[in-house]
PDB file of N, CA and C in Angstrom:
ATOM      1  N   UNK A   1      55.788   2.731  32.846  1.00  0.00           N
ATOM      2  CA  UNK A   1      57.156   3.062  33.129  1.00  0.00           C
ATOM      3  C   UNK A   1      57.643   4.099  32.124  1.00  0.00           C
ATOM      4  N   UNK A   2      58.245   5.262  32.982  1.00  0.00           N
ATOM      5  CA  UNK A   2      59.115   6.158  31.559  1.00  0.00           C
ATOM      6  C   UNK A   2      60.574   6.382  31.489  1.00  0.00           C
ATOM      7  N   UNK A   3      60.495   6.661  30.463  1.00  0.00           N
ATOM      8  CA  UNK A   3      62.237   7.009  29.947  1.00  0.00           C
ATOM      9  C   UNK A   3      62.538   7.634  30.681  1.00  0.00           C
ATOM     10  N   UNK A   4      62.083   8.421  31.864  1.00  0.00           N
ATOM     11  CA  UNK A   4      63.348   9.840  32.108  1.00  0.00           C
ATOM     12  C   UNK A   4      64.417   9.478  33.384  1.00  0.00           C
ATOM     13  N   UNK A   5      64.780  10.115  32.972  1.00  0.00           N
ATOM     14  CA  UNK A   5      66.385   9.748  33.592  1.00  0.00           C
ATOM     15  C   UNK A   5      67.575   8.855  32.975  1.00  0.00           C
ATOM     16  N   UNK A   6      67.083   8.030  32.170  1.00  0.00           N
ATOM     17  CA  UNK A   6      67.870   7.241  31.333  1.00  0.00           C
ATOM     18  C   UNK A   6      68.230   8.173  29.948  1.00  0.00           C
ATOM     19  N   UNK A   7      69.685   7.946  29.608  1.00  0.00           N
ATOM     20  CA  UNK A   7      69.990   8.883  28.866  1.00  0.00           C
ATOM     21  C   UNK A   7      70.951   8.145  27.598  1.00  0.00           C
ATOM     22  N   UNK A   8      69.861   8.034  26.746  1.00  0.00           N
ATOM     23  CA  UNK A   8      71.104   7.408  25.408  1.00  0.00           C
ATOM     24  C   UNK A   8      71.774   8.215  25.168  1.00  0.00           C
ATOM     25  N   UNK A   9      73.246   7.739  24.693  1.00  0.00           N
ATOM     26  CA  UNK A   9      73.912   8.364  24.220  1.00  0.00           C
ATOM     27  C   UNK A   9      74.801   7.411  23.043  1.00  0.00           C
ATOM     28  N   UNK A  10      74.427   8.393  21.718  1.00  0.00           N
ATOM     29  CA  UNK A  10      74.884   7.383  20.379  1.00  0.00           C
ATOM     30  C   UNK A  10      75.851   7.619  20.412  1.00  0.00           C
ATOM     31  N   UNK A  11      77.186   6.856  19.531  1.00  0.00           N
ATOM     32  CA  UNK A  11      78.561   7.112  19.317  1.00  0.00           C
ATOM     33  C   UNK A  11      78.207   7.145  18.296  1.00  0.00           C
ATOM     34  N   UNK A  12      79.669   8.500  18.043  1.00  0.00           N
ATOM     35  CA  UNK A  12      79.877   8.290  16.257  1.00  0.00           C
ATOM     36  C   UNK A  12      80.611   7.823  15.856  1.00  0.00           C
ATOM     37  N   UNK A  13      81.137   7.092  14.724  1.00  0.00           N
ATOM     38  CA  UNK A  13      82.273   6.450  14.623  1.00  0.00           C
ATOM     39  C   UNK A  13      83.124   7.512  13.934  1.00  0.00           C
ATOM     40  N   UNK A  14      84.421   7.193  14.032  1.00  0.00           N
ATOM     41  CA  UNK A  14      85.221   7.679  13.684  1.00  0.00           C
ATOM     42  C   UNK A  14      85.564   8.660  12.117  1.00  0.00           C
ATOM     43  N   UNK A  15      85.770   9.817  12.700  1.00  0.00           N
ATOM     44  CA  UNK A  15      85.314  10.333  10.909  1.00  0.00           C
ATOM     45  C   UNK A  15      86.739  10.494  10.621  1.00  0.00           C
ATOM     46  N   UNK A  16      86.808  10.774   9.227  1.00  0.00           N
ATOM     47  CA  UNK A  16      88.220  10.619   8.291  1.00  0.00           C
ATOM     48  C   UNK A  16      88.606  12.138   8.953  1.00  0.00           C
ATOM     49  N   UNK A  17      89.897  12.375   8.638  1.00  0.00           N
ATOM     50  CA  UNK A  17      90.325  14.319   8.855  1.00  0.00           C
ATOM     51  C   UNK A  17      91.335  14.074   7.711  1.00  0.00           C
ATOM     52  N   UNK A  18      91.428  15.376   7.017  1.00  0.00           N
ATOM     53  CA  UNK A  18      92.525  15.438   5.536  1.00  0.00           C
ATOM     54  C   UNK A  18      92.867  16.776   6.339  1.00  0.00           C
ATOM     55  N   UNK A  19      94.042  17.674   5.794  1.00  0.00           N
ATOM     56  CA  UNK A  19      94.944  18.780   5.954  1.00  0.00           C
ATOM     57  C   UNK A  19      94.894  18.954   4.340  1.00  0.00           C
ATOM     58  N   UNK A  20      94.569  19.925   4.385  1.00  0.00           N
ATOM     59  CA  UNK A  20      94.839  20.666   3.247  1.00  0.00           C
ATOM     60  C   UNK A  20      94.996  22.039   2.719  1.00  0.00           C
ATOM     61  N   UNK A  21      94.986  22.955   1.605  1.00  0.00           N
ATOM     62  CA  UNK A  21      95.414  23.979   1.231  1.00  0.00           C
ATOM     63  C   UNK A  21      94.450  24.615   0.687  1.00  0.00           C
ATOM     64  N   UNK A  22      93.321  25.644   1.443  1.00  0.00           N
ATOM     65  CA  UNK A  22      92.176  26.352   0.843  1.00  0.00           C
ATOM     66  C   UNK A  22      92.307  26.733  -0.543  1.00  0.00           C
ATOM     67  N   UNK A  23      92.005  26.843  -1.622  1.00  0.00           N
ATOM     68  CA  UNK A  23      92.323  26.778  -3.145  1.00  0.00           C
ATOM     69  C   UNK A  23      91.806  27.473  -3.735  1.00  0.00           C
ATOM     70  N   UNK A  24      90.092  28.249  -2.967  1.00  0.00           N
ATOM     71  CA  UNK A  24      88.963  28.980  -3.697  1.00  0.00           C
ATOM     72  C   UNK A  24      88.308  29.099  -2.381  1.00  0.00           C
ATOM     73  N   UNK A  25      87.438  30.227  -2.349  1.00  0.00           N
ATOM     74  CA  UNK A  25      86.811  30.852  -1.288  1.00  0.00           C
ATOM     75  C   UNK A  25      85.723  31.462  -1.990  1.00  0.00           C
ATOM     76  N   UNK A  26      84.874  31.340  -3.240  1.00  0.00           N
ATOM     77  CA  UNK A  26      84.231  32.231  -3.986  1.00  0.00           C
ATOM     78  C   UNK A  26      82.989  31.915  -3.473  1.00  0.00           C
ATOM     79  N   UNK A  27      82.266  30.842  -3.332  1.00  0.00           N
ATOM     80  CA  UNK A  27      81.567  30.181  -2.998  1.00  0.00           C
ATOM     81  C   UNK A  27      80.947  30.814  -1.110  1.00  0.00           C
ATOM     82  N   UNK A  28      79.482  30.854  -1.272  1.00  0.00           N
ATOM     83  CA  UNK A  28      79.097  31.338   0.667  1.00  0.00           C
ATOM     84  C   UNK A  28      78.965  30.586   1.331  1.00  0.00           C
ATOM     85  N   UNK A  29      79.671  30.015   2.895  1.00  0.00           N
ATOM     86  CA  UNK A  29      79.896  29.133   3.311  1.00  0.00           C
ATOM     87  C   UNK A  29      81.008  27.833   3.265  1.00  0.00           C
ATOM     88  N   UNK A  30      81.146  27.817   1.420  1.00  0.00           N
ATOM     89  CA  UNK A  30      82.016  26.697   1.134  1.00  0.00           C
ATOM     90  C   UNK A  30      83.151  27.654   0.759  1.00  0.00           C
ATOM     91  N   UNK A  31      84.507  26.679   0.832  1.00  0.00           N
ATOM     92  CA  UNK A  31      85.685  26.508   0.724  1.00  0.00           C
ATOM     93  C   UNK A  31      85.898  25.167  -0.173  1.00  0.00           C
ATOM     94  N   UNK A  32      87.011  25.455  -0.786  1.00  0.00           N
ATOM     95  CA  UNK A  32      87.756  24.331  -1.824  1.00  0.00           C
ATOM     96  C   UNK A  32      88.927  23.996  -1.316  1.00  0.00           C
ATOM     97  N   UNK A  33      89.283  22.784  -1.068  1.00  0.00           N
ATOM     98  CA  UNK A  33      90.387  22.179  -0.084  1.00  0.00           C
ATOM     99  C   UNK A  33      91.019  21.656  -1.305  1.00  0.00           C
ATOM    100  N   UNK A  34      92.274  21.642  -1.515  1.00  0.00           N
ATOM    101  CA  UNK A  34      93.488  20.872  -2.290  1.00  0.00           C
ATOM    102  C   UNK A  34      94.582  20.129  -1.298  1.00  0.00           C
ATOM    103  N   UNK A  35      94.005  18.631  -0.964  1.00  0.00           N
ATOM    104  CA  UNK A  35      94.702  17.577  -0.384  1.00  0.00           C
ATOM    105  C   UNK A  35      95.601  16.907  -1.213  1.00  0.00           C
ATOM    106  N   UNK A  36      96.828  17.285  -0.741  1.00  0.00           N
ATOM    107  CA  UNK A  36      97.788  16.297  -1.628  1.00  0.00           C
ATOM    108  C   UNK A  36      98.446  14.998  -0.900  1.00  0.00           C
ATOM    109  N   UNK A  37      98.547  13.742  -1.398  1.00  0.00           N
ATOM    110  CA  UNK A  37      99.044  13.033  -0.742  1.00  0.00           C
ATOM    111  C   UNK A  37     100.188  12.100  -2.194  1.00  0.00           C
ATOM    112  N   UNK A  38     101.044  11.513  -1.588  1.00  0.00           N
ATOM    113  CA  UNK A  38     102.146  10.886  -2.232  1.00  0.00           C
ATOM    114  C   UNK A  38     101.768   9.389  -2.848  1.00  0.00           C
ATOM    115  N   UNK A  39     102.406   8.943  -3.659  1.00  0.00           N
ATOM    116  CA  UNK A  39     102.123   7.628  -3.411  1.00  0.00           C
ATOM    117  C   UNK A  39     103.181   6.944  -5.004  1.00  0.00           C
ATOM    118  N   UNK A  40     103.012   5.951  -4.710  1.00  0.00           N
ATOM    119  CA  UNK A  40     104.326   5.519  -5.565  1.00  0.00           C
ATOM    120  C   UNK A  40     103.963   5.359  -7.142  1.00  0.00           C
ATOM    121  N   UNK A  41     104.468   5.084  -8.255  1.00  0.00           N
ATOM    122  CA  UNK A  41     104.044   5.124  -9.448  1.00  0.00           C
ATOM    123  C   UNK A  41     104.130   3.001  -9.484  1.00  0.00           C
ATOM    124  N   UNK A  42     103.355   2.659  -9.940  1.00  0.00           N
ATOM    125  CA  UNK A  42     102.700   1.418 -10.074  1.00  0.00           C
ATOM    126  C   UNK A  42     104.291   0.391 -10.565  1.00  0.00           C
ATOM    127  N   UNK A  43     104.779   0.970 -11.584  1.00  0.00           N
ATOM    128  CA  UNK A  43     105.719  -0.143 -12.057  1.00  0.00           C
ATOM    129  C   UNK A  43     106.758   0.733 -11.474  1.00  0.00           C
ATOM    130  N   UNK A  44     107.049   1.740 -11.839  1.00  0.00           N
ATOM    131  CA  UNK A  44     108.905   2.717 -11.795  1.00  0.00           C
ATOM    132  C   UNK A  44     108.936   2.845 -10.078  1.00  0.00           C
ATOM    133  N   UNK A  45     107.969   2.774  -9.219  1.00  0.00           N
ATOM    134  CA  UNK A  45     108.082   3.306  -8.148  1.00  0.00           C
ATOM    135  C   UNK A  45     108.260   4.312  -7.307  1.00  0.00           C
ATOM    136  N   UNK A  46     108.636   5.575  -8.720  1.00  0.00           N
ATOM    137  CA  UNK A  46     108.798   6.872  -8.248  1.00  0.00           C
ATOM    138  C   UNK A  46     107.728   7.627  -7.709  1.00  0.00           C
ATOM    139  N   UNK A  47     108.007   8.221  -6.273  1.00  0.00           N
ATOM    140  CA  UNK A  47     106.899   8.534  -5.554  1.00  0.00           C
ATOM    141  C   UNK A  47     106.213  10.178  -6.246  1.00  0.00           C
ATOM    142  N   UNK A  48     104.899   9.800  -6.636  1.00  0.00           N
ATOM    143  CA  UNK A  48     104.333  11.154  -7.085  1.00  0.00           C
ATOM    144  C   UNK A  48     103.165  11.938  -6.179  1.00  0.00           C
ATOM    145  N   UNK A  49     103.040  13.154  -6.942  1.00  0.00           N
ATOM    146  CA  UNK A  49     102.049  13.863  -5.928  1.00  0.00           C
ATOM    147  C   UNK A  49     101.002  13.884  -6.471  1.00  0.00           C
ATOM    148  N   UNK A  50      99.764  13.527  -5.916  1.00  0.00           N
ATOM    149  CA  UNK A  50      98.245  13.393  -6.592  1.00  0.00           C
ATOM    150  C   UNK A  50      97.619  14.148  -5.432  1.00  0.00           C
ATOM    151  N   UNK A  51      96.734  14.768  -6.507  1.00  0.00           N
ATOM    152  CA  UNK A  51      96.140  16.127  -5.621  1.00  0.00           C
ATOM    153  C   UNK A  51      94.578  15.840  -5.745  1.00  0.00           C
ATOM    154  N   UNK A  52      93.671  16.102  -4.940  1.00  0.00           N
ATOM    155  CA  UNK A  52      92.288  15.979  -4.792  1.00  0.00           C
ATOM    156  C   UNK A  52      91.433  16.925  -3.820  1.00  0.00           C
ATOM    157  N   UNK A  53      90.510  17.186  -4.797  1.00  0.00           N
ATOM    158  CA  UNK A  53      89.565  18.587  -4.277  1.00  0.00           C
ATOM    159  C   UNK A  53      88.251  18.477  -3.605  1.00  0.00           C
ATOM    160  N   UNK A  54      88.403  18.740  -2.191  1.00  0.00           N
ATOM    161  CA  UNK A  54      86.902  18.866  -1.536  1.00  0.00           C
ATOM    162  C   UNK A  54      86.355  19.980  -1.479  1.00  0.00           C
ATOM    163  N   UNK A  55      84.807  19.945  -0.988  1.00  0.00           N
ATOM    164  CA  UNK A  55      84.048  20.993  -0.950  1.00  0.00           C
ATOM    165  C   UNK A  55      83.931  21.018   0.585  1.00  0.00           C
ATOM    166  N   UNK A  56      84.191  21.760   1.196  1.00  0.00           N
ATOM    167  CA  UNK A  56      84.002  21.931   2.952  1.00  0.00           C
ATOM    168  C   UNK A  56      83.057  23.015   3.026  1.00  0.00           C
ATOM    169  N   UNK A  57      82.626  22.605   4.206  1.00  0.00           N
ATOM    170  CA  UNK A  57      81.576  23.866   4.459  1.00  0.00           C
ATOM    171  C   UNK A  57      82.698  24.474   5.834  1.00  0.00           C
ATOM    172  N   UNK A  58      82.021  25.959   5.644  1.00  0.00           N
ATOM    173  CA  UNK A  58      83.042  26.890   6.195  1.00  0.00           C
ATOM    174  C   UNK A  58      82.002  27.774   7.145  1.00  0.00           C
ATOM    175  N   UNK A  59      81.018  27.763   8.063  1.00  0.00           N
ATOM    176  CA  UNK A  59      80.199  27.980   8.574  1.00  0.00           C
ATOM    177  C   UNK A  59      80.337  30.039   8.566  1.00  0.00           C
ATOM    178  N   UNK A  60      81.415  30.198   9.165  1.00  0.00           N
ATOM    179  CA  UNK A  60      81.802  31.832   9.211  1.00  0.00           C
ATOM    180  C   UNK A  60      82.515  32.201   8.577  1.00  0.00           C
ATOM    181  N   UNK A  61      82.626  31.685   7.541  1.00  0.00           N
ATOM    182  CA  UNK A  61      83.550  32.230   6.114  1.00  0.00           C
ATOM    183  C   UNK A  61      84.958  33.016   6.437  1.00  0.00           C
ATOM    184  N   UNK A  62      85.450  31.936   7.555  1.00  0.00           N
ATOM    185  CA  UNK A  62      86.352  32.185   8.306  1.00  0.00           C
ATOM    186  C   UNK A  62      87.742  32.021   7.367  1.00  0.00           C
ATOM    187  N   UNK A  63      87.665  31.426   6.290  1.00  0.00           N
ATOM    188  CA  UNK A  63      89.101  30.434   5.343  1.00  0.00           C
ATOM    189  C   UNK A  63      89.628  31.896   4.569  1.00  0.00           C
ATOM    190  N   UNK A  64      90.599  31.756   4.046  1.00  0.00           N
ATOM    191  CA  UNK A  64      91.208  32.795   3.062  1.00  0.00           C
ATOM    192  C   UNK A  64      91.774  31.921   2.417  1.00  0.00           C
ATOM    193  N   UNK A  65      92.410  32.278   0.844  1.00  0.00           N
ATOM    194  CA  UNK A  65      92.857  31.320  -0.093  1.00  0.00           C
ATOM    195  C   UNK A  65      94.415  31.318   0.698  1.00  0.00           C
ATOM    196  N   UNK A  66      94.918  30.285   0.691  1.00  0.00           N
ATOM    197  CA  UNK A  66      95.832  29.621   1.431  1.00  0.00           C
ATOM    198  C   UNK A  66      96.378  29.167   2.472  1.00  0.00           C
ATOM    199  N   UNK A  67      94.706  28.974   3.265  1.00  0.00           N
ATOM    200  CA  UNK A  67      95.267  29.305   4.305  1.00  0.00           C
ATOM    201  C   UNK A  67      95.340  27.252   4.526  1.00  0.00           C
ATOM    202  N   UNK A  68      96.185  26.579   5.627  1.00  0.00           N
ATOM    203  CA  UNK A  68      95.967  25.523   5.831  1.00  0.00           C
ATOM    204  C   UNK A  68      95.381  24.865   7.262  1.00  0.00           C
ATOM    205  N   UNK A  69      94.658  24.132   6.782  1.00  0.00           N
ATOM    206  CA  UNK A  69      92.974  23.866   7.701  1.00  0.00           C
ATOM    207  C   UNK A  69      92.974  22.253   7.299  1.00  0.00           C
ATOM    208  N   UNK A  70      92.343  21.570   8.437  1.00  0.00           N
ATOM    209  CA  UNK A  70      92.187  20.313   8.389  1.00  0.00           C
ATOM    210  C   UNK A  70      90.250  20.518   8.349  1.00  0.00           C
ATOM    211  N   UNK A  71      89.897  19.248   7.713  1.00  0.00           N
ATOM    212  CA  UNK A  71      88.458  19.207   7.179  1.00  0.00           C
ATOM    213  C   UNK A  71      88.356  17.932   7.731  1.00  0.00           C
ATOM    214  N   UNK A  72      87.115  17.527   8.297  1.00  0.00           N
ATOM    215  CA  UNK A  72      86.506  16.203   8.641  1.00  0.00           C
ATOM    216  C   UNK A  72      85.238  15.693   7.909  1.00  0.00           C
ATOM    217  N   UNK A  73      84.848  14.402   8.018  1.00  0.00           N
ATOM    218  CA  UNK A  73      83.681  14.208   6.993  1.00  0.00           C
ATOM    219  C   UNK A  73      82.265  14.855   7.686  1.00  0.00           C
ATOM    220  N   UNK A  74      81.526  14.771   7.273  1.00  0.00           N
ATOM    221  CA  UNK A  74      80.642  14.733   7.589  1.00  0.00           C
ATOM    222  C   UNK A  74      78.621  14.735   7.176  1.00  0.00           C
ATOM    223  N   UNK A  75      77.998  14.550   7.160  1.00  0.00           N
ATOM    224  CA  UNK A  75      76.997  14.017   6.650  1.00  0.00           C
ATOM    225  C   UNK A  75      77.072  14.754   5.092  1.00  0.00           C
ATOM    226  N   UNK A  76      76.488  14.358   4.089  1.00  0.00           N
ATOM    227  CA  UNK A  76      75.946  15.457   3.019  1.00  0.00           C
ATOM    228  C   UNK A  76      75.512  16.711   3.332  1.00  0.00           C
ATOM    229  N   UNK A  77      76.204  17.457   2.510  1.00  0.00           N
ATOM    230  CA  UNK A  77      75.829  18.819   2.916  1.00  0.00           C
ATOM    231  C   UNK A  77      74.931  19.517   1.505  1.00  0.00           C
ATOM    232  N   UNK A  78      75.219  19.190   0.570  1.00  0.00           N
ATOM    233  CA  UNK A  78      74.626  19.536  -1.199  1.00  0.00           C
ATOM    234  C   UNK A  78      75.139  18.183  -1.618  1.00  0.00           C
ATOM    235  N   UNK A  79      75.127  18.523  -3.602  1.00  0.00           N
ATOM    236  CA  UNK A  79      75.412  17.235  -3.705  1.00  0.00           C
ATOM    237  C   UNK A  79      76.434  16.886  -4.186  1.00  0.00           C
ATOM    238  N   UNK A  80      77.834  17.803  -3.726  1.00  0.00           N
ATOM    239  CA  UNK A  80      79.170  17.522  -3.744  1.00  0.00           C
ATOM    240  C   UNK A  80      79.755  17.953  -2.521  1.00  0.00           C
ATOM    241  N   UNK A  81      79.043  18.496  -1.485  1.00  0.00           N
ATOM    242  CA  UNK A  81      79.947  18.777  -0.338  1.00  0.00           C
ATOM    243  C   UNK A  81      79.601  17.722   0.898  1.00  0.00           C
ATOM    244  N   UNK A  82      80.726  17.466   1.616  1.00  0.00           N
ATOM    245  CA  UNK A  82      80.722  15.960   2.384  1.00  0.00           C
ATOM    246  C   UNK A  82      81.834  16.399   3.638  1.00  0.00           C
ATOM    247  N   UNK A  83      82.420  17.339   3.485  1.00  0.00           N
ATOM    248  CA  UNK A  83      83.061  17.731   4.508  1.00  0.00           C
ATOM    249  C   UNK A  83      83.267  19.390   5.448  1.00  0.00           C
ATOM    250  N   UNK A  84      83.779  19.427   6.650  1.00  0.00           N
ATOM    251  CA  UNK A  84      83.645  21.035   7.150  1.00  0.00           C
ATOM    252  C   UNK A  84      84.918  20.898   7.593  1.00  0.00           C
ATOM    253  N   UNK A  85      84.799  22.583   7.450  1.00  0.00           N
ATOM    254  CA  UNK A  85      86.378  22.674   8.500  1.00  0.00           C
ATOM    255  C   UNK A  85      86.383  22.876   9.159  1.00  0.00           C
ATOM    256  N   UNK A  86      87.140  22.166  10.037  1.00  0.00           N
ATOM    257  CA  UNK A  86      87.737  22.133  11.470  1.00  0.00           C
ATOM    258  C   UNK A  86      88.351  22.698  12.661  1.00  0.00           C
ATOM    259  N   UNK A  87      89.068  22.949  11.609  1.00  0.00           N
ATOM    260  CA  UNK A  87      90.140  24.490  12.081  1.00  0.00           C
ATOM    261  C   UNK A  87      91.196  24.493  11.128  1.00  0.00           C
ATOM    262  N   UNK A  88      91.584  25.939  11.225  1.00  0.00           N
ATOM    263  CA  UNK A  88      92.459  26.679  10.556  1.00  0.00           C
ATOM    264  C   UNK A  88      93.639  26.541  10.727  1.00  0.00           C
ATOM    265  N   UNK A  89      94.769  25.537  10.116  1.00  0.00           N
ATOM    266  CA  UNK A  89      96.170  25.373  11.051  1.00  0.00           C
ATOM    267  C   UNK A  89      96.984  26.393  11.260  1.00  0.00           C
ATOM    268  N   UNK A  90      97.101  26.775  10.051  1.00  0.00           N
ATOM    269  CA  UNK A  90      98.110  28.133   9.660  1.00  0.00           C
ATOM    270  C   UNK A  90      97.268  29.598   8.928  1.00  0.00           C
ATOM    271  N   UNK A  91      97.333  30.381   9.078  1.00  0.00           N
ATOM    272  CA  UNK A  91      96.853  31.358   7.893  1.00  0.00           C
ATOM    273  C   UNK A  91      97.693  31.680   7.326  1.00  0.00           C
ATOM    274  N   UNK A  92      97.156  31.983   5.976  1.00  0.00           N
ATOM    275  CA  UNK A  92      97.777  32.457   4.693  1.00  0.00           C
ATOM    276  C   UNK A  92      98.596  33.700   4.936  1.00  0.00           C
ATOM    277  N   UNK A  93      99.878  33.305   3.806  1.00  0.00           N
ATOM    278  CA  UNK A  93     100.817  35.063   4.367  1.00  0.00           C
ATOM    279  C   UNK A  93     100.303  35.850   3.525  1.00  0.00           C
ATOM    280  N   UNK A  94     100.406  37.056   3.792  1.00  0.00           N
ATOM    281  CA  UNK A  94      99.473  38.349   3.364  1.00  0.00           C
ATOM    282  C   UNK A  94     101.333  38.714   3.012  1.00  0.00           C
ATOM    283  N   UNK A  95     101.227  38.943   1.141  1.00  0.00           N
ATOM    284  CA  UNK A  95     102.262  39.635   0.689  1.00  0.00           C
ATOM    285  C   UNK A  95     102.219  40.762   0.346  1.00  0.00           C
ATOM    286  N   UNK A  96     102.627  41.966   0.845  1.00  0.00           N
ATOM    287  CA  UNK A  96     102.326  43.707   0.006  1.00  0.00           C
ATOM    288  C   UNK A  96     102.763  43.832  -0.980  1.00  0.00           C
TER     289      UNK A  96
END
């Protein structure tokens, strides 16, 4: 008996997505994402901003520094990059 015609199909589970603010572009392929998210201060409660830096891979070195782009996880890419981008939300304003 053979396999053909029967057709697995794996799911992936659900991958994380961050929005963030391209930060560095020096790098071929990669981009530097600056995700900021809020969160309260432990005793005072005052809500602060904590910022955290990914390495995305950028396949067509499509990013410019500021531009804002959402990144998803995805397998290891080296041995600090773990995410790509997705798409580009906004591009960066070009000031003369």
């Amino acid at each position: 008996m053979g396999t053909e015609g029967t057709e697995v199909v794996k799911k992936r589970g659900i991958r994380k997505s961050q929005v963030g603010i391209v930060t560095s572009t020096a790098m071929q392929k990669t981009v530097t994402v600056a995700v900021d998210r809020m969160v309260p201060h432990r005793l005072y409660k005052k809500i602060q901003r904590r910022t955290s830096k990914f390495l995305a891979h950028d396949e067509n070195n499509a990013c410019k520094v500021g531009d804002r782009v959402r990144i998803v996880e995805t397998r290891p890419l080296s041995a600090r990059k773990r995410w790509r981008v997705e798409t580009i939300l906004t591009a960066a304003t070009v000031v003369d």
